[in-house]
Protein backbone atom coordinates (compact mmCIF):
# COMPACT_ATOMS: atom_id res chain seq x y z
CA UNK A 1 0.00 0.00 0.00
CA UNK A 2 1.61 3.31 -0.79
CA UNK A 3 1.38 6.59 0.72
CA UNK A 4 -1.48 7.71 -2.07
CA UNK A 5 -3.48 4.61 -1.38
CA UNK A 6 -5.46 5.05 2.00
CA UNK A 7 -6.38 1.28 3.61
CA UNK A 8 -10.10 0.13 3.30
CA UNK A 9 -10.15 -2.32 6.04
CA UNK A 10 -9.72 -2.13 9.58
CA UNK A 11 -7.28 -4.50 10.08
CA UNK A 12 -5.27 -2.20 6.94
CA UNK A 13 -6.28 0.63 9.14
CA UNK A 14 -4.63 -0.83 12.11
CA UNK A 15 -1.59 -1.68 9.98
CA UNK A 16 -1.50 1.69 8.71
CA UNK A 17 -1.71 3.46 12.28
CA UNK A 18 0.84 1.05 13.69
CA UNK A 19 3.49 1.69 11.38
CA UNK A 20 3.23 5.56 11.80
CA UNK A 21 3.74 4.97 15.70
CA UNK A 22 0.66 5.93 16.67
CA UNK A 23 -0.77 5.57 20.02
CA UNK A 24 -2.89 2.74 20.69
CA UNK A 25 -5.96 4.43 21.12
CA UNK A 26 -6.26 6.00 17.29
CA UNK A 27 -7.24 3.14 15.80
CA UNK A 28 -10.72 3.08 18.25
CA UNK A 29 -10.96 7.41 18.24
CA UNK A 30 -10.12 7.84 14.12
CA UNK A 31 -12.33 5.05 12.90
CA UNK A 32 -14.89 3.84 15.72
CA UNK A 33 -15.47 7.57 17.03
CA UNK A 34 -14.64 6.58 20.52
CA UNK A 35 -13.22 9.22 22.80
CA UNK A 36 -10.59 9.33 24.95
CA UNK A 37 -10.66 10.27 28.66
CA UNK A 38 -10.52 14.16 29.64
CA UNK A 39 -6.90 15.20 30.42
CA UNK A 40 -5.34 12.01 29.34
CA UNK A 41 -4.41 13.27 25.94
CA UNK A 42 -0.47 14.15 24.66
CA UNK A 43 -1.80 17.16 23.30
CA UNK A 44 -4.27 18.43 25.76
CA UNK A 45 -1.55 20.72 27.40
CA UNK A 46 0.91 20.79 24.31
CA UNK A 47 1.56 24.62 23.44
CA UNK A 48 4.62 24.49 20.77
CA UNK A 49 4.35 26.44 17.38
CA UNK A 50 3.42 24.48 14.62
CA UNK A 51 0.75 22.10 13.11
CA UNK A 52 -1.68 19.41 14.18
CA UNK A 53 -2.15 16.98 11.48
CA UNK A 54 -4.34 14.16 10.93
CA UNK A 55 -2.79 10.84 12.04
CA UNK A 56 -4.41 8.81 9.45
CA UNK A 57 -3.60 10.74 6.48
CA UNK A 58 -1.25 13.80 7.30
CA UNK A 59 -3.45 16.19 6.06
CA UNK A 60 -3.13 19.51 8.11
CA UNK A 61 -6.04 20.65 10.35
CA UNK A 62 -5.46 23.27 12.92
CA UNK A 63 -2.41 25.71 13.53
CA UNK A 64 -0.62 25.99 17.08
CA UNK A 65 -1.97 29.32 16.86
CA UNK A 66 -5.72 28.90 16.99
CA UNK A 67 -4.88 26.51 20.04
CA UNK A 68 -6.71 27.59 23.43
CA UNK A 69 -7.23 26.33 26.97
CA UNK A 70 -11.04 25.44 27.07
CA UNK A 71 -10.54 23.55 30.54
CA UNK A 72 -12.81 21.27 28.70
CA UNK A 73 -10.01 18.02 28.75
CA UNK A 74 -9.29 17.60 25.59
CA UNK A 75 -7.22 20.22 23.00
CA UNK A 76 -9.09 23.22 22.04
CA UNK A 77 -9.19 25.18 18.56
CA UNK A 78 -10.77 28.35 17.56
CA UNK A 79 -10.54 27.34 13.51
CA UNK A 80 -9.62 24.99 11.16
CA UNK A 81 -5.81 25.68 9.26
CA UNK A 82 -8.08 25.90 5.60
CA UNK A 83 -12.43 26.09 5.51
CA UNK A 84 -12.11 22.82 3.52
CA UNK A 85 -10.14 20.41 6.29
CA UNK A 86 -12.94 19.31 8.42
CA UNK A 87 -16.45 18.03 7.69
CA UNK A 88 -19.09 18.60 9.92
CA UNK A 89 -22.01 15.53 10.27
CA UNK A 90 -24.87 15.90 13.14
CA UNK A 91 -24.00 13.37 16.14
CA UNK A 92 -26.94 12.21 17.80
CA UNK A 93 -25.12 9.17 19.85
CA UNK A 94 -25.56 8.62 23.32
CA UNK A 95 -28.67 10.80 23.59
CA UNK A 96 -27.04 13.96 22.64
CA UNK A 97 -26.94 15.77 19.61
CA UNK A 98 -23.68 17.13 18.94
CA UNK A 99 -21.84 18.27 15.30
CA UNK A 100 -19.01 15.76 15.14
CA UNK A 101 -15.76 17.06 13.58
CA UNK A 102 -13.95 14.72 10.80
CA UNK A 103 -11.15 14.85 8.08
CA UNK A 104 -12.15 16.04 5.20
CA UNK A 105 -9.56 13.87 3.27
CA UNK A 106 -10.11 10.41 5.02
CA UNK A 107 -13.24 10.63 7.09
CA UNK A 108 -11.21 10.32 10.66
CA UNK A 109 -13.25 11.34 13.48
CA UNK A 110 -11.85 13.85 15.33
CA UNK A 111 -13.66 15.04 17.87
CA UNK A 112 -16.90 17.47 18.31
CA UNK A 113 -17.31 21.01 17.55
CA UNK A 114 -19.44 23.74 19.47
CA UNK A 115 -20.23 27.34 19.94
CA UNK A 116 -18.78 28.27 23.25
CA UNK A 117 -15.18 29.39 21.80
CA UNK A 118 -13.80 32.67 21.80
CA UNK A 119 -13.56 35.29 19.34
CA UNK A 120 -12.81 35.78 16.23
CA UNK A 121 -15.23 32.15 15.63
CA UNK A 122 -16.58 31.22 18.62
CA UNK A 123 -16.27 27.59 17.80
CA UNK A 124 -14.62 25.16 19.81
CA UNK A 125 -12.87 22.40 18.37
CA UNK A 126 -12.74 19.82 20.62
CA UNK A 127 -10.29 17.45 19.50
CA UNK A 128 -9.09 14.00 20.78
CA UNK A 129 -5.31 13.82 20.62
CA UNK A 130 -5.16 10.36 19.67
CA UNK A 131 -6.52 11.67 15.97
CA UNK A 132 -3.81 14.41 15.80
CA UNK A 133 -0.33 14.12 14.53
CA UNK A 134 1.90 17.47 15.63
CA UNK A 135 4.58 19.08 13.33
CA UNK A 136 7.38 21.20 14.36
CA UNK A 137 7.61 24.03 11.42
């Protein structure tokens, strides 16, 4: 499988995830929509410059710079690096209805977005770290 071809299955899609070192979790968050535990997350307090990328696929979906503390558990973004990166699809799963955030380029879920973030959107991404990938610049 080369890096154009993304895996169908999910045992390709645990290949796949295992081979780019990522943590155990991603497999369950990126394809099954779990989520991980509040505060647990490598990225939840991670404030560096630079990127957050999709672990699945590498494309880019938030900048270091649109990064906030939300004190929700789980990292926070204000906006998406490009309009086009994320998909939004109603979540009505375990009696809530939610707008679940995914890639745009491989379907990974992500997380949830709402309307409690600050200014200049007032969205909050609210992201599950095992879905990210972070990039130095």
């Amino acid at each position: 499988m080369n890096s154009q071809t993304l895996p169908q299955t999910d045992e390709e899609w645990r290949e796949w995830l295992r081979a780019k070192n990522a943590e155990p979790l991603a497999f369950e968050v990126t394809r099954r929509a779990a989520t991980e535990r509040p505060f647990t997350g490598k990225y939840e307090t991670h404030w560096e410059p630079g990127q957050y990328h999709c672990v699945c696929c590498d494309a880019k979906l938030f900048n270091s710079n649109t990064k906030f503390d939300a004190g929700c558990g789980w990292p926070s973004f204000y906006q998406a690096a490009e309009p086009e990166a994320i998909l939004q699809k109603v979540d009505r799963s375990h009696g809530m209805m939610r707008v679940e955030s995914v890639c745009a380029q491989c379907g990974a879920h992500l997380g949830h977005v709402f309307e409690d973030g600050p200014q200049p959107t007032g969205l909050r991404y609210c992201m599950n770290s095992a879905s990210l990938q972070f990039k130095k610049p």
